[in-house]
PDB file of N, CA and C in Angstrom:
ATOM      1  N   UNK A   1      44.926 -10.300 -23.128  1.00  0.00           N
ATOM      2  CA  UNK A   1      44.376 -10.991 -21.990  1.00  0.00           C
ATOM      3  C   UNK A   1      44.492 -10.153 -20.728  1.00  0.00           C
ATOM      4  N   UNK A   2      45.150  -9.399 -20.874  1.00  0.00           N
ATOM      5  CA  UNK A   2      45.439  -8.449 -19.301  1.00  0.00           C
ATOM      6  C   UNK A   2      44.344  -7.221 -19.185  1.00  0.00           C
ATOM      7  N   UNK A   3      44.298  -7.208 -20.685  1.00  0.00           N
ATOM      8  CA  UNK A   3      43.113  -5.920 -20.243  1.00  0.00           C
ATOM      9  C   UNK A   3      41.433  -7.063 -20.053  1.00  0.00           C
ATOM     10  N   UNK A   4      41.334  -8.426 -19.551  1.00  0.00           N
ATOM     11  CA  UNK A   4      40.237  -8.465 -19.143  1.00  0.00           C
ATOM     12  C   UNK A   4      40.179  -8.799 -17.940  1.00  0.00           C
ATOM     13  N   UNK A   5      41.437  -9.397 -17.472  1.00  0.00           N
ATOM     14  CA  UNK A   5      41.891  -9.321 -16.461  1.00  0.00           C
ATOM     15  C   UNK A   5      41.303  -8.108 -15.337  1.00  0.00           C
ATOM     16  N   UNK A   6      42.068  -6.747 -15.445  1.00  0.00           N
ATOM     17  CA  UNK A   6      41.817  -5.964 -14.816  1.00  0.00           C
ATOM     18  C   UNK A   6      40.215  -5.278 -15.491  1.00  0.00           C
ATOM     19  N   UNK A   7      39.751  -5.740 -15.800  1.00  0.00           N
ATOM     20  CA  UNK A   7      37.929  -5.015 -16.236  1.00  0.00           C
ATOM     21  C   UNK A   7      37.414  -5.309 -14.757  1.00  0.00           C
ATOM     22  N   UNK A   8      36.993  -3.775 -14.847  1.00  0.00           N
ATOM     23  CA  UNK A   8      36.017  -3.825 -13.337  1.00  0.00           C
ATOM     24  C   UNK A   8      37.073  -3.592 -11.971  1.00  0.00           C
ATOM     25  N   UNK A   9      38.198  -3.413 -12.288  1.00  0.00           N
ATOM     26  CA  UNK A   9      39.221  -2.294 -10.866  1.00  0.00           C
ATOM     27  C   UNK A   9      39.339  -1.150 -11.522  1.00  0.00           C
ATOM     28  N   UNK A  10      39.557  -0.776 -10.032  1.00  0.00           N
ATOM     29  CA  UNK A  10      39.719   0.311 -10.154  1.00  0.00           C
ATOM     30  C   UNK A  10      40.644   1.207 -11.471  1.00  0.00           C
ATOM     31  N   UNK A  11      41.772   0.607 -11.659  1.00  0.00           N
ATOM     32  CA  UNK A  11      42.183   1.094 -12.684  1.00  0.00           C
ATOM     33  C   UNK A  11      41.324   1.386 -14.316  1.00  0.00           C
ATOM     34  N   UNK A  12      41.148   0.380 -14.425  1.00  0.00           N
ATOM     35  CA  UNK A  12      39.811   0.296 -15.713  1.00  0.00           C
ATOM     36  C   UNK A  12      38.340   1.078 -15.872  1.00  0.00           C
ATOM     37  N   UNK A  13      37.977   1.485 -14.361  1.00  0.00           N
ATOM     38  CA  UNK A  13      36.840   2.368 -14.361  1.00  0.00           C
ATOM     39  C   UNK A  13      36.398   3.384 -15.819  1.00  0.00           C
ATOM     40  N   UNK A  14      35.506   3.550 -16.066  1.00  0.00           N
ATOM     41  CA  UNK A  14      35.295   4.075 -17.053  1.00  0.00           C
ATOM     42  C   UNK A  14      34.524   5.606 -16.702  1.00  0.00           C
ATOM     43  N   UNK A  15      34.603   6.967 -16.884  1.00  0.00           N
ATOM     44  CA  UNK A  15      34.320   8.129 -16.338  1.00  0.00           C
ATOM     45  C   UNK A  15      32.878   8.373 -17.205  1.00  0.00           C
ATOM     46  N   UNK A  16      32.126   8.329 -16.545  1.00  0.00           N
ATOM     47  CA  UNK A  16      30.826   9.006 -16.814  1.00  0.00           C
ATOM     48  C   UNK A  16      30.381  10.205 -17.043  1.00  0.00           C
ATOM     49  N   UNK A  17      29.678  10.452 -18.644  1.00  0.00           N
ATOM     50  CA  UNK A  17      30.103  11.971 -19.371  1.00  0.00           C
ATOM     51  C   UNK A  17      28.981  12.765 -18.418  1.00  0.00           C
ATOM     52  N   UNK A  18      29.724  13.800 -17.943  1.00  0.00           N
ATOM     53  CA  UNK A  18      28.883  14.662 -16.861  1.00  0.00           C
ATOM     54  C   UNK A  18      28.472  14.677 -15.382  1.00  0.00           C
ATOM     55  N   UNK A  19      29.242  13.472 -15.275  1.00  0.00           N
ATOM     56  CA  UNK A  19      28.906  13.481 -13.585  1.00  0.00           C
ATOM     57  C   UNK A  19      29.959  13.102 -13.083  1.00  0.00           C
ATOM     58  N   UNK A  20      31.028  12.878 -13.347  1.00  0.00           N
ATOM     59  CA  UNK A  20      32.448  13.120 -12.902  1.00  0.00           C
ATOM     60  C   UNK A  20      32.399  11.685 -12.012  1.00  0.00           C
ATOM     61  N   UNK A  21      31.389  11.087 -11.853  1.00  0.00           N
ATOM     62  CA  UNK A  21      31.480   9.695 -11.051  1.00  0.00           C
ATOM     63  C   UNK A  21      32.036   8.139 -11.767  1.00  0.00           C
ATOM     64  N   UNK A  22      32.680   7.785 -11.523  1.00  0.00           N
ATOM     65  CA  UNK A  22      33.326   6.454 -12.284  1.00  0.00           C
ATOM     66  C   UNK A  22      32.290   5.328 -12.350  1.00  0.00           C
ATOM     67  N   UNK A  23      32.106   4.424 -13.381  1.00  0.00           N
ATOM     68  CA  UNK A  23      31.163   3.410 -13.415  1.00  0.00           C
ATOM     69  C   UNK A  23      31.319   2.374 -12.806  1.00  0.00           C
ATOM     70  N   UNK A  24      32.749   1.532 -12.281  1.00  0.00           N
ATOM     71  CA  UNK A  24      32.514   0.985 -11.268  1.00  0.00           C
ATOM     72  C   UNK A  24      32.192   1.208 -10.104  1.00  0.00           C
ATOM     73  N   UNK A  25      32.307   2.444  -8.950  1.00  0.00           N
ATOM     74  CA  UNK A  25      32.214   3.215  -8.191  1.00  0.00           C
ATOM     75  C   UNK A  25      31.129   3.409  -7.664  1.00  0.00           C
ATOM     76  N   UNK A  26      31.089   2.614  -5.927  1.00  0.00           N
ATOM     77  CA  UNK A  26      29.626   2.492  -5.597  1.00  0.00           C
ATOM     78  C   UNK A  26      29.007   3.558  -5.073  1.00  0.00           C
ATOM     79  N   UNK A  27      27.891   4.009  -4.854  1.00  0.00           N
ATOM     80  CA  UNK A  27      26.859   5.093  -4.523  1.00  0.00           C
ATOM     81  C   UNK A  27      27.742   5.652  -3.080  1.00  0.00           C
ATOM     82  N   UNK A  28      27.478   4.638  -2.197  1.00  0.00           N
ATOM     83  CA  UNK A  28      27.653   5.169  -1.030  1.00  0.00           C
ATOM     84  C   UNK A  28      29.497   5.290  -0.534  1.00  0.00           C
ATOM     85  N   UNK A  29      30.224   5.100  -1.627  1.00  0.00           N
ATOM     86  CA  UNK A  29      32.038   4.793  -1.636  1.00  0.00           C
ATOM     87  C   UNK A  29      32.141   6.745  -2.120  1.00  0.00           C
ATOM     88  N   UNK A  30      31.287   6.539  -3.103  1.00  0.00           N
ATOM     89  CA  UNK A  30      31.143   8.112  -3.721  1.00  0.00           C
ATOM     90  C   UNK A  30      31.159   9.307  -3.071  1.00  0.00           C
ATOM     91  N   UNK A  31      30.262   9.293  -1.845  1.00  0.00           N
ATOM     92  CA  UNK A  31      29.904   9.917  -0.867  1.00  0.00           C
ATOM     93  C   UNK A  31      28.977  11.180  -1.409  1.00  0.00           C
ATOM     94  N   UNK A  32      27.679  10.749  -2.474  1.00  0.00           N
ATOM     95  CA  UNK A  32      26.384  10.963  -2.704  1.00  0.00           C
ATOM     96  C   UNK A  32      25.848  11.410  -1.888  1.00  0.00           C
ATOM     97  N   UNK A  33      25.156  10.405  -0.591  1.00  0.00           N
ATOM     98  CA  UNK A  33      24.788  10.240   0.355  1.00  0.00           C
ATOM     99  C   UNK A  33      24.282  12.387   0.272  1.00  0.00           C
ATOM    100  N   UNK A  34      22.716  12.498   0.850  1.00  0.00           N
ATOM    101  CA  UNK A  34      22.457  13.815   0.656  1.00  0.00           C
ATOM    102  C   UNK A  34      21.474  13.917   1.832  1.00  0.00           C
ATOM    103  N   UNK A  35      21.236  14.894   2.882  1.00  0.00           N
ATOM    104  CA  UNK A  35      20.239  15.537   3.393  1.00  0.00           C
ATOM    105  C   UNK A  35      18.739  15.334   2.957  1.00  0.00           C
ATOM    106  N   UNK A  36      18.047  14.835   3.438  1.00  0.00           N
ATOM    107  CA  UNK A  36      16.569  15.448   2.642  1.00  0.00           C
ATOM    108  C   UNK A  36      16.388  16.970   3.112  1.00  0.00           C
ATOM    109  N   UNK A  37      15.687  17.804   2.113  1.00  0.00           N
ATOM    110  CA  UNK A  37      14.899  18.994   2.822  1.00  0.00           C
ATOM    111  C   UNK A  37      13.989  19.095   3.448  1.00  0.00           C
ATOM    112  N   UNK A  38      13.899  19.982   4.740  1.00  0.00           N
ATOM    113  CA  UNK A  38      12.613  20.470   5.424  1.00  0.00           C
ATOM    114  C   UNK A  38      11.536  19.654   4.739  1.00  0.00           C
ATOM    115  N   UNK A  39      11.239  20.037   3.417  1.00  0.00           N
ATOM    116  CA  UNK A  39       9.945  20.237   2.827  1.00  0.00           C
ATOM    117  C   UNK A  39       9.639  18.846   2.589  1.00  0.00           C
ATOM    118  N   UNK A  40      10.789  18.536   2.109  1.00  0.00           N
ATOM    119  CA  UNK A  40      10.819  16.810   1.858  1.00  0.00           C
ATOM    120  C   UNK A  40      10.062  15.750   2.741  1.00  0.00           C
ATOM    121  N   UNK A  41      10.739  16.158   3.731  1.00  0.00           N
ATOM    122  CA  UNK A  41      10.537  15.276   4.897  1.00  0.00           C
ATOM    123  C   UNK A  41       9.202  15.705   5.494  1.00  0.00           C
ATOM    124  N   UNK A  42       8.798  16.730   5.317  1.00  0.00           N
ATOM    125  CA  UNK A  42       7.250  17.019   6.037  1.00  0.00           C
ATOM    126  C   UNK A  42       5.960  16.485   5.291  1.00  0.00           C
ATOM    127  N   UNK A  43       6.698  16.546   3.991  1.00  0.00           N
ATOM    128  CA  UNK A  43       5.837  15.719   2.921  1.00  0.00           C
ATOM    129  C   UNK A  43       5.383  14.239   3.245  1.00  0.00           C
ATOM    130  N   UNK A  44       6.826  13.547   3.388  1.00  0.00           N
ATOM    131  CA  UNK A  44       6.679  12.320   3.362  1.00  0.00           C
ATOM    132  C   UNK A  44       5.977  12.277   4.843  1.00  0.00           C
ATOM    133  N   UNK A  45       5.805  12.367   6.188  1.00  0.00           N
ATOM    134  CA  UNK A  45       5.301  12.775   7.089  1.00  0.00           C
ATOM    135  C   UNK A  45       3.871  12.658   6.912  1.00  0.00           C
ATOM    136  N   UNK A  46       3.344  13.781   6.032  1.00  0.00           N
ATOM    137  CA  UNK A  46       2.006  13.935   5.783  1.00  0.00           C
ATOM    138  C   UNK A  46       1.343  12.827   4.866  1.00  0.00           C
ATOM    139  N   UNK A  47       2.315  12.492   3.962  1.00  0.00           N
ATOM    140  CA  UNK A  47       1.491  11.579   3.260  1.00  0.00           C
ATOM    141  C   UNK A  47       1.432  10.058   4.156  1.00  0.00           C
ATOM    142  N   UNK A  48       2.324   9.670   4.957  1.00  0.00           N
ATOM    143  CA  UNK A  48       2.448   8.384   5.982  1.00  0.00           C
ATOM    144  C   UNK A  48       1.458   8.777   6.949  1.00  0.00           C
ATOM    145  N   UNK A  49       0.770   9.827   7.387  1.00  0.00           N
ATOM    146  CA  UNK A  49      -0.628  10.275   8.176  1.00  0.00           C
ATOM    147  C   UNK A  49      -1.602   9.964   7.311  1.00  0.00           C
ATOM    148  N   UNK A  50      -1.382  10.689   5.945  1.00  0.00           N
ATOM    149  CA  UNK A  50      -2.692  10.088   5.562  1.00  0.00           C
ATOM    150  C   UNK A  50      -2.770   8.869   5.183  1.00  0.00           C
ATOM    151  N   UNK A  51      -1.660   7.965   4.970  1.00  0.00           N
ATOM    152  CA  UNK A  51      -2.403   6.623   4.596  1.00  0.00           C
ATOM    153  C   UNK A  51      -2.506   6.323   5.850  1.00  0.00           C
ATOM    154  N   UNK A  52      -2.082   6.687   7.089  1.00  0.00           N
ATOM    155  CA  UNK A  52      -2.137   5.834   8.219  1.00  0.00           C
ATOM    156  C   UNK A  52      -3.933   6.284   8.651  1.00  0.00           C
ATOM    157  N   UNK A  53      -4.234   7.241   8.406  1.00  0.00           N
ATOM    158  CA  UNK A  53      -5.338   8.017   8.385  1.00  0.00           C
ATOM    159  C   UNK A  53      -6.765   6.753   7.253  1.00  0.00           C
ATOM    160  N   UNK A  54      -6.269   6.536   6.619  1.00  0.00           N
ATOM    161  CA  UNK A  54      -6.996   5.693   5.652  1.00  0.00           C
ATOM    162  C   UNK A  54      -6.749   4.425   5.931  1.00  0.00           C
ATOM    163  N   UNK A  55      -5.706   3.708   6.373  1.00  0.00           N
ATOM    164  CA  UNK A  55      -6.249   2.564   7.144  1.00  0.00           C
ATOM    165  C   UNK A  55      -6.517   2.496   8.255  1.00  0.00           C
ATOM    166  N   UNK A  56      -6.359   3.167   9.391  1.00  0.00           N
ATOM    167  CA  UNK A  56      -7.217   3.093  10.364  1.00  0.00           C
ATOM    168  C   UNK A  56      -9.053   3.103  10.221  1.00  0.00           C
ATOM    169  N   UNK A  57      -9.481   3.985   9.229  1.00  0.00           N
ATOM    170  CA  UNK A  57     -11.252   4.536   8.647  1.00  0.00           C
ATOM    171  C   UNK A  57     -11.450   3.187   7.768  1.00  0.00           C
ATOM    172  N   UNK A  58     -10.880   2.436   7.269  1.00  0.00           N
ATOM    173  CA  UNK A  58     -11.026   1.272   6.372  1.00  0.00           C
ATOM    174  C   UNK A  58     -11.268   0.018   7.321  1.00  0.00           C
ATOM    175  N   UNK A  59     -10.116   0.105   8.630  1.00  0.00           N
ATOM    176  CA  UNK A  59     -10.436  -0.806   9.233  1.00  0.00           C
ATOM    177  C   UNK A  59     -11.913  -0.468  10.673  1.00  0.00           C
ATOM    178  N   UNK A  60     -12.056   0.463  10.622  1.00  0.00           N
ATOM    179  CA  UNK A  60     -12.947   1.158  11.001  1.00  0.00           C
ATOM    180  C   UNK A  60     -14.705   1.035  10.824  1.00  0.00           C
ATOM    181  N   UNK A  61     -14.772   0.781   8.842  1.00  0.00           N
ATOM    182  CA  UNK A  61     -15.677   0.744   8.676  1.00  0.00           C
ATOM    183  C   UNK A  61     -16.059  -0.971   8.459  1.00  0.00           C
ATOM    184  N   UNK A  62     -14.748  -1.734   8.218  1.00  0.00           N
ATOM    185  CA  UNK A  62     -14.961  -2.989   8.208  1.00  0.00           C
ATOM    186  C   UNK A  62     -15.183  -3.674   9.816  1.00  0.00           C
ATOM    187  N   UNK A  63     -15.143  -3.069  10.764  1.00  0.00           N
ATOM    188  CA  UNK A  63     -15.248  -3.584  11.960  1.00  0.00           C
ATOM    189  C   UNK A  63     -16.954  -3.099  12.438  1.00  0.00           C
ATOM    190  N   UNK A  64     -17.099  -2.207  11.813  1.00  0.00           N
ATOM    191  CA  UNK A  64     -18.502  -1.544  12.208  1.00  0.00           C
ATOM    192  C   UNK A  64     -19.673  -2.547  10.821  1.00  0.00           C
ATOM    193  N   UNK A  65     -18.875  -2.928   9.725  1.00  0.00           N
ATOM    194  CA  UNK A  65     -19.754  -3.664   9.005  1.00  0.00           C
ATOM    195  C   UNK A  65     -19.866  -5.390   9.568  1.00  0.00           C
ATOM    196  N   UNK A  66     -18.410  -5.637  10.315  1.00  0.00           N
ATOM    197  CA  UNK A  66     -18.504  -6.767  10.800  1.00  0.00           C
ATOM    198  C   UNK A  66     -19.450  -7.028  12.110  1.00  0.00           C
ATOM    199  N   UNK A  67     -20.209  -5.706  12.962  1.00  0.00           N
ATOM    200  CA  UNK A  67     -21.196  -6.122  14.151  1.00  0.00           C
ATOM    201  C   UNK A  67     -21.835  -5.808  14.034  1.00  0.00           C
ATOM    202  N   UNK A  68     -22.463  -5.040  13.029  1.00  0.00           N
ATOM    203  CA  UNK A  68     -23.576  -4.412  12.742  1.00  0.00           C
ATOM    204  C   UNK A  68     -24.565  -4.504  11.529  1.00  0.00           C
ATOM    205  N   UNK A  69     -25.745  -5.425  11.459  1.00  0.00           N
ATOM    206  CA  UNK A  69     -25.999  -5.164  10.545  1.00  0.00           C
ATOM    207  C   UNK A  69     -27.073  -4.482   9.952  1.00  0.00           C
ATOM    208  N   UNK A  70     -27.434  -3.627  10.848  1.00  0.00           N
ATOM    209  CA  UNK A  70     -28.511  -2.799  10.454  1.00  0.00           C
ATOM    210  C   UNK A  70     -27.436  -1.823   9.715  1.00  0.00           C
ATOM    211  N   UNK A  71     -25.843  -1.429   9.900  1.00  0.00           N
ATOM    212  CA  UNK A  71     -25.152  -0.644   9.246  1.00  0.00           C
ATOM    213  C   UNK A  71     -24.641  -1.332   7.665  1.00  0.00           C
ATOM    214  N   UNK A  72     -24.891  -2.738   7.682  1.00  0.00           N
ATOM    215  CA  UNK A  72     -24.730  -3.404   6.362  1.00  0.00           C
ATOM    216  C   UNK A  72     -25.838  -3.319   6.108  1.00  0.00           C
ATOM    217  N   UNK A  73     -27.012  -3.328   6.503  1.00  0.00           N
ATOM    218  CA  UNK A  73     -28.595  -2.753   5.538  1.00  0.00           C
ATOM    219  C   UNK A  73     -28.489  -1.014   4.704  1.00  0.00           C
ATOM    220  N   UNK A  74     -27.743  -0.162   5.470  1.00  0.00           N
ATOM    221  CA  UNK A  74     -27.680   0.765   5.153  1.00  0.00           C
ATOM    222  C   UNK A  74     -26.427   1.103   3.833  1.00  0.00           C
ATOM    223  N   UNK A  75     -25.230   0.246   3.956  1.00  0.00           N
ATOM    224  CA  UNK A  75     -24.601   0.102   3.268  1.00  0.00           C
ATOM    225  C   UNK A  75     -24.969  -0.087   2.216  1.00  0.00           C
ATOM    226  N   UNK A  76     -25.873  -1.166   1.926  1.00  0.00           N
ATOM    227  CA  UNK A  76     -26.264  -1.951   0.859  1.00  0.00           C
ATOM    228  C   UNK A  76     -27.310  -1.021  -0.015  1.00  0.00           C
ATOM    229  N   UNK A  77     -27.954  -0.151   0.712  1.00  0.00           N
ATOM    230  CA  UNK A  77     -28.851   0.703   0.554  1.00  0.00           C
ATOM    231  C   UNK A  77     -28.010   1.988  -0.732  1.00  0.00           C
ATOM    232  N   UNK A  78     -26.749   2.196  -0.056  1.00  0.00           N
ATOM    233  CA  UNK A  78     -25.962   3.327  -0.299  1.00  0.00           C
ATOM    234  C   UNK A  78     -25.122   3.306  -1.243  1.00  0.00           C
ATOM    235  N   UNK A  79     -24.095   1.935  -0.861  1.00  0.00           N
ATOM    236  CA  UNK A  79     -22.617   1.456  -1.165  1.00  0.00           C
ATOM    237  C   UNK A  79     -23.111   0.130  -1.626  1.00  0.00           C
ATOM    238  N   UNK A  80     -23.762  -0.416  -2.459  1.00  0.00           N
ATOM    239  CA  UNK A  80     -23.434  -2.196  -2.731  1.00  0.00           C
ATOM    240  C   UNK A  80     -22.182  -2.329  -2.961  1.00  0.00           C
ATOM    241  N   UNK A  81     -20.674  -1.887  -3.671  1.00  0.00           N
ATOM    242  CA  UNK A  81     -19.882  -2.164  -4.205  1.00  0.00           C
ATOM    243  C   UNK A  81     -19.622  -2.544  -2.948  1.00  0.00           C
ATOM    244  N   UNK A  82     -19.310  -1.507  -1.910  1.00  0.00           N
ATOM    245  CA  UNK A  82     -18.722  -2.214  -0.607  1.00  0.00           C
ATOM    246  C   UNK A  82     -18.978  -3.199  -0.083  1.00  0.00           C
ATOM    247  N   UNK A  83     -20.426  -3.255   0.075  1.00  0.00           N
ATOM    248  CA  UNK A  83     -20.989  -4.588   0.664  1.00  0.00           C
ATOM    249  C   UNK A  83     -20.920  -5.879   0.292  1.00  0.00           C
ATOM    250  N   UNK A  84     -20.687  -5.645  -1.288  1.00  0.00           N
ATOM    251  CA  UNK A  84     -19.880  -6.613  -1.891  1.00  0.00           C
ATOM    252  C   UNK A  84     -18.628  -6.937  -1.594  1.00  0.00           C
ATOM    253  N   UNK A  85     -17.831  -5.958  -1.788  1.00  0.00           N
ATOM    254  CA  UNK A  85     -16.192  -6.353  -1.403  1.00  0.00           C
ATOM    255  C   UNK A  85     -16.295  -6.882  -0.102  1.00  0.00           C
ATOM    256  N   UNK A  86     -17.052  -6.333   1.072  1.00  0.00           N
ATOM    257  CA  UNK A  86     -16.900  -6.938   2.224  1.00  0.00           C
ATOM    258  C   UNK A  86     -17.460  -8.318   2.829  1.00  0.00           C
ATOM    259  N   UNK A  87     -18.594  -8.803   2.118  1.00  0.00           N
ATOM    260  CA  UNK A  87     -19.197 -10.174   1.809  1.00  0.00           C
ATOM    261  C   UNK A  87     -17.808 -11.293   0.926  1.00  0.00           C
ATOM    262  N   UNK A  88     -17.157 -10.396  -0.153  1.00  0.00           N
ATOM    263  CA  UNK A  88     -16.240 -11.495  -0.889  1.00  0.00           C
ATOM    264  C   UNK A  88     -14.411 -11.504   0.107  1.00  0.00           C
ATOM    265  N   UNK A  89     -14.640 -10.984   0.935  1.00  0.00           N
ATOM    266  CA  UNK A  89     -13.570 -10.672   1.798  1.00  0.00           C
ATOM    267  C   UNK A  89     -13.689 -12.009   2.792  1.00  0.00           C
ATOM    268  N   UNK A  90     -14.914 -11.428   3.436  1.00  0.00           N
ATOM    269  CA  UNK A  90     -15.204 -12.917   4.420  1.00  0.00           C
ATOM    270  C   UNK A  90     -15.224 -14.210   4.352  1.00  0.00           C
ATOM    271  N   UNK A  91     -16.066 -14.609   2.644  1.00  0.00           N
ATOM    272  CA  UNK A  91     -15.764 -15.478   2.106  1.00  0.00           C
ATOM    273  C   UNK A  91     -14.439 -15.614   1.327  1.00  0.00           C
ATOM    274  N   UNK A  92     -13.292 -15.050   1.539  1.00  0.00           N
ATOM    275  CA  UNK A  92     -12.127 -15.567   0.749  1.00  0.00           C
ATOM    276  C   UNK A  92     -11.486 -16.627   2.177  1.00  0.00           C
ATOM    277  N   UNK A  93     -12.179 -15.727   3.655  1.00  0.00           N
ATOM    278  CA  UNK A  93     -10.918 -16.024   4.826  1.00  0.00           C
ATOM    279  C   UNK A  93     -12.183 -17.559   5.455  1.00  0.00           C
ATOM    280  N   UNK A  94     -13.250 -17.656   4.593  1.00  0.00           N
ATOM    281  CA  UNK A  94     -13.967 -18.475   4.976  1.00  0.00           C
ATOM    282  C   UNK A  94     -15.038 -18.441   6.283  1.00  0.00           C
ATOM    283  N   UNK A  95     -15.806 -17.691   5.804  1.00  0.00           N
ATOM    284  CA  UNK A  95     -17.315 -16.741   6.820  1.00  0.00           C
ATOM    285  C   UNK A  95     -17.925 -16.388   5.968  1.00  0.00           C
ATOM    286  N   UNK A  96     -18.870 -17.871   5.566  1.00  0.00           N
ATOM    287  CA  UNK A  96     -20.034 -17.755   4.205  1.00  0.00           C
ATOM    288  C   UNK A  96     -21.000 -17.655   4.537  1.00  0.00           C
ATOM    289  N   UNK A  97     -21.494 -17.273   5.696  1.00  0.00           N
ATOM    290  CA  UNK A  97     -23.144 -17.040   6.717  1.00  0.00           C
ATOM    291  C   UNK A  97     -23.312 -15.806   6.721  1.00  0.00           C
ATOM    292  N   UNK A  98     -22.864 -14.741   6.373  1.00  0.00           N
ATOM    293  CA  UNK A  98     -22.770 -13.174   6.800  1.00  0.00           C
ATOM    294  C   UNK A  98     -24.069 -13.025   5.307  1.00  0.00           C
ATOM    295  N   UNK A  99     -23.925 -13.310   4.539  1.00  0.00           N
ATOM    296  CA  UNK A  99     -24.647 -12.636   3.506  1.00  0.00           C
ATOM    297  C   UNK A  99     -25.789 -13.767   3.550  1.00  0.00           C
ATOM    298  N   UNK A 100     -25.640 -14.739   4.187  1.00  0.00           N
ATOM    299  CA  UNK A 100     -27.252 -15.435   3.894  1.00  0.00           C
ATOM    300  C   UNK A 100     -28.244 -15.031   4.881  1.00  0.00           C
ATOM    301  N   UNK A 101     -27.491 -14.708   6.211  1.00  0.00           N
ATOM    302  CA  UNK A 101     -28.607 -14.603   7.611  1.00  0.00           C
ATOM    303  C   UNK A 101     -28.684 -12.638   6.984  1.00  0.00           C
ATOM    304  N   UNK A 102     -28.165 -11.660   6.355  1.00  0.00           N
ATOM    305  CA  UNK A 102     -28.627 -10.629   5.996  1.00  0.00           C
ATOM    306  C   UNK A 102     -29.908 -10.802   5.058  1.00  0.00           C
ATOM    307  N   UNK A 103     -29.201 -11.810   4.323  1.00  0.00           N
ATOM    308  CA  UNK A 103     -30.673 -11.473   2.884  1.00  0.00           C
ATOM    309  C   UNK A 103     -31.790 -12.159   3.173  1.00  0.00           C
ATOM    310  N   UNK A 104     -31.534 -13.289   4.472  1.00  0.00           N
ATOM    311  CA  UNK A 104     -33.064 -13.907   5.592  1.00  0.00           C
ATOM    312  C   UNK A 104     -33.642 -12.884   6.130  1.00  0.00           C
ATOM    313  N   UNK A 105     -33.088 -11.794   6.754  1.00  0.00           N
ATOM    314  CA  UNK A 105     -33.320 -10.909   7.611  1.00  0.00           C
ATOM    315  C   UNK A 105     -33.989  -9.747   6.500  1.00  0.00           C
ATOM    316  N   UNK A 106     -33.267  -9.189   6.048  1.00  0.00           N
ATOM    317  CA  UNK A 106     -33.641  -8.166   5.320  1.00  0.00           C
ATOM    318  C   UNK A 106     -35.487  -8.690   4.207  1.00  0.00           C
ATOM    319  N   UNK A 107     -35.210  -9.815   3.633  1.00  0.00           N
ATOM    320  CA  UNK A 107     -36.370 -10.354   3.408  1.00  0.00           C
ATOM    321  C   UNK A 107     -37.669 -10.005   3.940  1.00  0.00           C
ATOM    322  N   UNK A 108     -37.032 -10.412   5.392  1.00  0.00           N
ATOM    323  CA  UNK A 108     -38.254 -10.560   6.491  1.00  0.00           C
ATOM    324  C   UNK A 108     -39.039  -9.629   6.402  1.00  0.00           C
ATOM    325  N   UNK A 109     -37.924  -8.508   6.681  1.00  0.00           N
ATOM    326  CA  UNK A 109     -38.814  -7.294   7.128  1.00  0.00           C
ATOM    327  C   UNK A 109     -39.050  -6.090   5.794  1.00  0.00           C
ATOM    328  N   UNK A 110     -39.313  -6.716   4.705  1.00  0.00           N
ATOM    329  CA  UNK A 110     -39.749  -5.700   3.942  1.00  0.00           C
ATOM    330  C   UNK A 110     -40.791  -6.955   3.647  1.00  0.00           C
ATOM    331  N   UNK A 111     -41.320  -8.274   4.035  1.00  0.00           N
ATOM    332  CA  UNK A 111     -42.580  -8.534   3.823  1.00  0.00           C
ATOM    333  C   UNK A 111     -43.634  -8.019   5.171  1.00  0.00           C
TER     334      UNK A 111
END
């Protein structure tokens, strides 16, 4: 009964083959804790530009599809997938007029 007692102190720790670190023994008690490199960090840097880079152009093109719709005629022309995603977008947040006054319009003027 004593050895379940002490399971999980320090005494009982169990040594982990090759890394000299004990298995109860927390990460940061260890003193792990490591530097990133230069390279590391310029990385992560660049890649947080480019997504910041890609949602800014996303929200970009959804703001230019939201006032414009001679640029959603052209879309549709180019990109349907988009014009789709951006029609089922509006209608998820509830703005179900965007694709009927286009396909009135667009109608019009190819009779």
């Amino acid at each position: 009964m004593a050895d379940l007692r002490s399971w999980g102190r320090k005494s009982s720790r169990l040594l982990l083959p090759g890394r000299g670190v004990t298995a109860g023994a927390s990460v940061q008690g260890a003193g792990s804790r490591r530097a990133m490199n230069a390279s590391t960090k310029k990385a992560i840097r660049r890649l947080m530009l480019v997504e910041l880079a890609g949602v800014v152009a996303a929200y970009a093109v959804y703001f230019r599809l939201h006032t414009n719709q001679d640029f959603r005629h052209t879309m549709h022309k180019r990109f349907p997938a988009i014009l789709e995603a951006y029609y089922k977008c509006n209608e998820q947040c509830g703005i179900c007029d965007i694709r009927k006054k286009d396909q009135i319009k667009w109608s019009n003027s190819v009779n």
